[in-house]
C-alpha atoms as a PDB file:
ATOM      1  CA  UNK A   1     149.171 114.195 101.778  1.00  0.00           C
ATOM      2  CA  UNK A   2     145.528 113.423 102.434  1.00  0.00           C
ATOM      3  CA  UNK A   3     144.345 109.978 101.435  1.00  0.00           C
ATOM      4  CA  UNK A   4     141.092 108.466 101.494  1.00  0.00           C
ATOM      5  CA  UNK A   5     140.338 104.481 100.920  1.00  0.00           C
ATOM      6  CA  UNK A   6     136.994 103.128 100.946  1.00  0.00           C
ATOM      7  CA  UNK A   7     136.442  99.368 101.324  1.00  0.00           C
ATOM      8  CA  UNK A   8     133.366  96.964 101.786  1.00  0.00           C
ATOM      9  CA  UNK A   9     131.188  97.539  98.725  1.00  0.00           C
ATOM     10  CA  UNK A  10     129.786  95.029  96.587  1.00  0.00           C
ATOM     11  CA  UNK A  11     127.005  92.924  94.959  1.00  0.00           C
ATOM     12  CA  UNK A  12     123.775  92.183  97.884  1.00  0.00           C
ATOM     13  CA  UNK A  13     120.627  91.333  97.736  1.00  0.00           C
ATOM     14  CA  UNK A  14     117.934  93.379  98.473  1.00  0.00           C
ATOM     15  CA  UNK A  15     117.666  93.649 102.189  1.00  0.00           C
ATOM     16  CA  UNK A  16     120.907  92.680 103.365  1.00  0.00           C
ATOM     17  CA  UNK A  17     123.655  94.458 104.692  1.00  0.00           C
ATOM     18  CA  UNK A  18     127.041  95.923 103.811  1.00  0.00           C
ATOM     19  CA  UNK A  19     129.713  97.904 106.144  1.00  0.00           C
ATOM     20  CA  UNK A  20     131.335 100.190 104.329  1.00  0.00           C
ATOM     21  CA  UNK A  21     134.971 101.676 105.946  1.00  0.00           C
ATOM     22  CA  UNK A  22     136.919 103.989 105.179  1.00  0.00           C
ATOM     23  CA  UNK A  23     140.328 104.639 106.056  1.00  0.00           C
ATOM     24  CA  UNK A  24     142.144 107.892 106.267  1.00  0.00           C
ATOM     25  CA  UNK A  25     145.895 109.080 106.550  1.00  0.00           C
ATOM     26  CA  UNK A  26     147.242 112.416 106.637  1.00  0.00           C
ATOM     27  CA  UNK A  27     144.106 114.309 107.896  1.00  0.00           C
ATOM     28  CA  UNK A  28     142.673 113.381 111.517  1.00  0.00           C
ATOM     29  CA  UNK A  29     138.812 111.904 111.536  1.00  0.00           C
ATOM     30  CA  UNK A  30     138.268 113.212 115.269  1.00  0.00           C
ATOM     31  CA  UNK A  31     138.359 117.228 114.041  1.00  0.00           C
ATOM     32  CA  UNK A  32     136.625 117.437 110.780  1.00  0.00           C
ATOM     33  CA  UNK A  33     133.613 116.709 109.940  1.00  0.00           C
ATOM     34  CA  UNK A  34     132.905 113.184 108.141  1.00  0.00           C
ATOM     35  CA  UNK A  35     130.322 112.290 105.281  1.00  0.00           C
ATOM     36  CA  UNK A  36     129.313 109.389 102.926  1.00  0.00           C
ATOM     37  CA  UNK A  37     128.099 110.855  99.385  1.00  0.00           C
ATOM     38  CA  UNK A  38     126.764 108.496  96.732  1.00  0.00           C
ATOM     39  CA  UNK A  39     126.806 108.508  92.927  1.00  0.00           C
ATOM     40  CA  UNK A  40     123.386 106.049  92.237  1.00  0.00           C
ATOM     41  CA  UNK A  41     122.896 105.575  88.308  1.00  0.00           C
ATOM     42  CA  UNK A  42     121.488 108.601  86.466  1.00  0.00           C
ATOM     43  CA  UNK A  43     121.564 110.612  89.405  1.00  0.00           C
ATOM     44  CA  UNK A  44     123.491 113.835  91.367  1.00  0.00           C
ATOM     45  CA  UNK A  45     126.016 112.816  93.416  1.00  0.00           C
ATOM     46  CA  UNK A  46     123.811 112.573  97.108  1.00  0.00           C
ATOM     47  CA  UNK A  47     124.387 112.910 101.009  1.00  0.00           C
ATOM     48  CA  UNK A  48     123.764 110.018 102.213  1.00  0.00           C
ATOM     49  CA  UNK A  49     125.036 110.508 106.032  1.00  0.00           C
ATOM     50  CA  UNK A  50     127.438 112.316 107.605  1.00  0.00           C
ATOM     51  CA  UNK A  51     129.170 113.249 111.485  1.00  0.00           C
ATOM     52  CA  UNK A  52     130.278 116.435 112.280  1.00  0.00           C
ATOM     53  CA  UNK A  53     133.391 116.481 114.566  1.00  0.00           C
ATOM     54  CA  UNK A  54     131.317 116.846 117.880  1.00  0.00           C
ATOM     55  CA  UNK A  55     129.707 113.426 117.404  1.00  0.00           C
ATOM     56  CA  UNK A  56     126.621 114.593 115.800  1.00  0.00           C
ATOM     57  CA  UNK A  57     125.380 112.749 112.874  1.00  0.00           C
ATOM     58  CA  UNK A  58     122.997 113.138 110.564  1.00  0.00           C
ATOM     59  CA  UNK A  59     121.517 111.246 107.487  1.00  0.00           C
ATOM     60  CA  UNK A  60     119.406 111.953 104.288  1.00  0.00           C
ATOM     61  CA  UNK A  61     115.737 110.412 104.166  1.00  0.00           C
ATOM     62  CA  UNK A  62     116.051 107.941 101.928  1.00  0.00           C
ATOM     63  CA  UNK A  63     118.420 105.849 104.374  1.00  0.00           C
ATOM     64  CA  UNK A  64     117.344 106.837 107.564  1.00  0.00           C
ATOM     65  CA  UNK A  65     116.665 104.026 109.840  1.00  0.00           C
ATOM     66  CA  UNK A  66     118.814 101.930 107.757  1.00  0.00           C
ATOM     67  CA  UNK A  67     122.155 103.243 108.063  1.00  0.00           C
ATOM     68  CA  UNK A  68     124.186 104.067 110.513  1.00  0.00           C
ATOM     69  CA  UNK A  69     128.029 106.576 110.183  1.00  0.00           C
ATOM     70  CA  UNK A  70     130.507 105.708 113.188  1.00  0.00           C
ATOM     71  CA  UNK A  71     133.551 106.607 113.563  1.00  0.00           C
ATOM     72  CA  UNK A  72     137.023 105.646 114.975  1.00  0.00           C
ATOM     73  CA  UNK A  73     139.070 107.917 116.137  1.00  0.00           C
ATOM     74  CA  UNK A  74     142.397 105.506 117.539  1.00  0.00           C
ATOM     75  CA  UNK A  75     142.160 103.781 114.286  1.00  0.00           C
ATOM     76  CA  UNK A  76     141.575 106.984 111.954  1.00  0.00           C
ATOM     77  CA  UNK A  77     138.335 104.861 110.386  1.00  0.00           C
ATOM     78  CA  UNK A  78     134.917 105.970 109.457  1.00  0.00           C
ATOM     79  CA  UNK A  79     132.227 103.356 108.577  1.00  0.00           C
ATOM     80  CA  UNK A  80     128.778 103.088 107.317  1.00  0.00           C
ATOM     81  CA  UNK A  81     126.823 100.146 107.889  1.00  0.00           C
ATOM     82  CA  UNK A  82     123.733  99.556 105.750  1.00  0.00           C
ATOM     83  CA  UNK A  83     120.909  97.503 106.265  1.00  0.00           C
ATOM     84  CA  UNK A  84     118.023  96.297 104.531  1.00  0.00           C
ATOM     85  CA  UNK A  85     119.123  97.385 101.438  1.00  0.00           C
ATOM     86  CA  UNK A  86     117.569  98.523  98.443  1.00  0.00           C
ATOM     87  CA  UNK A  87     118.177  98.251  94.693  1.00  0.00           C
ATOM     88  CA  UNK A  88     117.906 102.145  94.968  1.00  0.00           C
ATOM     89  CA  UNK A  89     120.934 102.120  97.368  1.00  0.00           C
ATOM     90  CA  UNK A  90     123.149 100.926  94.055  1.00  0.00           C
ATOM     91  CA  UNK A  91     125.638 103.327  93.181  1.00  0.00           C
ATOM     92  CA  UNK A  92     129.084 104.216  94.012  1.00  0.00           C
ATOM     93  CA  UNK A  93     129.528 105.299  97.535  1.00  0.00           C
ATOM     94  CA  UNK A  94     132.448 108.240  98.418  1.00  0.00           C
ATOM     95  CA  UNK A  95     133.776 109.074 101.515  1.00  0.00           C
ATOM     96  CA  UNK A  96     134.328 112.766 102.194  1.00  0.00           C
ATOM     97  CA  UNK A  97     136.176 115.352 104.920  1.00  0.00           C
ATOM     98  CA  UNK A  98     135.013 118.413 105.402  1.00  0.00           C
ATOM     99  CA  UNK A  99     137.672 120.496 107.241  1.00  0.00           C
ATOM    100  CA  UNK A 100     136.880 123.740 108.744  1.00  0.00           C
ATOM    101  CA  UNK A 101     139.105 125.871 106.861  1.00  0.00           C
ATOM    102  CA  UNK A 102     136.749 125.105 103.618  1.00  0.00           C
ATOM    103  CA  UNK A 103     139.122 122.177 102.171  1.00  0.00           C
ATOM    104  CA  UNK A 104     136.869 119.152 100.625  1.00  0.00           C
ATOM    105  CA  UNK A 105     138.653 115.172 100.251  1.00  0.00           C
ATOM    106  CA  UNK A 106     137.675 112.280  98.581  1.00  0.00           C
ATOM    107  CA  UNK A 107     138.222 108.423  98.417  1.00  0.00           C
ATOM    108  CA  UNK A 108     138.239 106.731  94.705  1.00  0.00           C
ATOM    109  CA  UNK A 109     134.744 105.376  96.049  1.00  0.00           C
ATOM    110  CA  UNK A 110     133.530 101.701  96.406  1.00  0.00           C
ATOM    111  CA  UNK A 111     130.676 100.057  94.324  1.00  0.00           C
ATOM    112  CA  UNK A 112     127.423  98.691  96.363  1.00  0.00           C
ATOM    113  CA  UNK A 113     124.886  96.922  94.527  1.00  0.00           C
ATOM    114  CA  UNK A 114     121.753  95.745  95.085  1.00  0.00           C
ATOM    115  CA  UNK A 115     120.164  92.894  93.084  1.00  0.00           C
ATOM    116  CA  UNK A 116     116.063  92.784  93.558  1.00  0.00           C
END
């Protein structure tokens, strides 16, 4: 069984930083491809960056140049590290596997926020 557990979020202040992990069993990091989604108040749930299985990664506008996906493929660990945050960067932050046969998995999420 595939399980997903996201750790690191909590309360920052506006331009600090945050590393997000999460930690997967029963589905291997190294072939699938990786992403971080986030649920901010009042809005769709967003990609905020993701890595595809041949390293590549990739990250939506409003974080890029502040965030940075990694992975580790020993441990089975993906991470997102966030800096100079934003209040806009509060929300509840998922991590997600894409496999290549079309199956989707989710963590329960972790809560960042961002106090101005």
């Amino acid at each position: 069984q595939v399980q997903l557990v996201e750790r690191g979020g909590g309360l920052v202040m506006a331009g600090g930083s945050l590393r997000l992990s999460c930690a997967a069993s029963g589905i291997d990091f190294s072939i699938n491809e990786l992403n971080w989604y986030r649920n901010a108040p009042g809005k769709q749930r967003e990609l905020v960056a993701g890595i595809t299985a041949l390293g590549d990664a990739y990250y939506s506008d409003s974080v890029k140049g502040r965030c940075t996906i990694s992975r580790d493929s020993v441990k089975n660990m993906a991470y997102l590290q966030m800096s100079s945050l934003k209040p806009e960067d509060t929300g509840v932050y998922y991590c997600n596997v894409a496999t290549n046969w079309g199956t989707s998995y989710w963590g329960q999420g972790t809560q960042v926020t961002v106090s101005s």
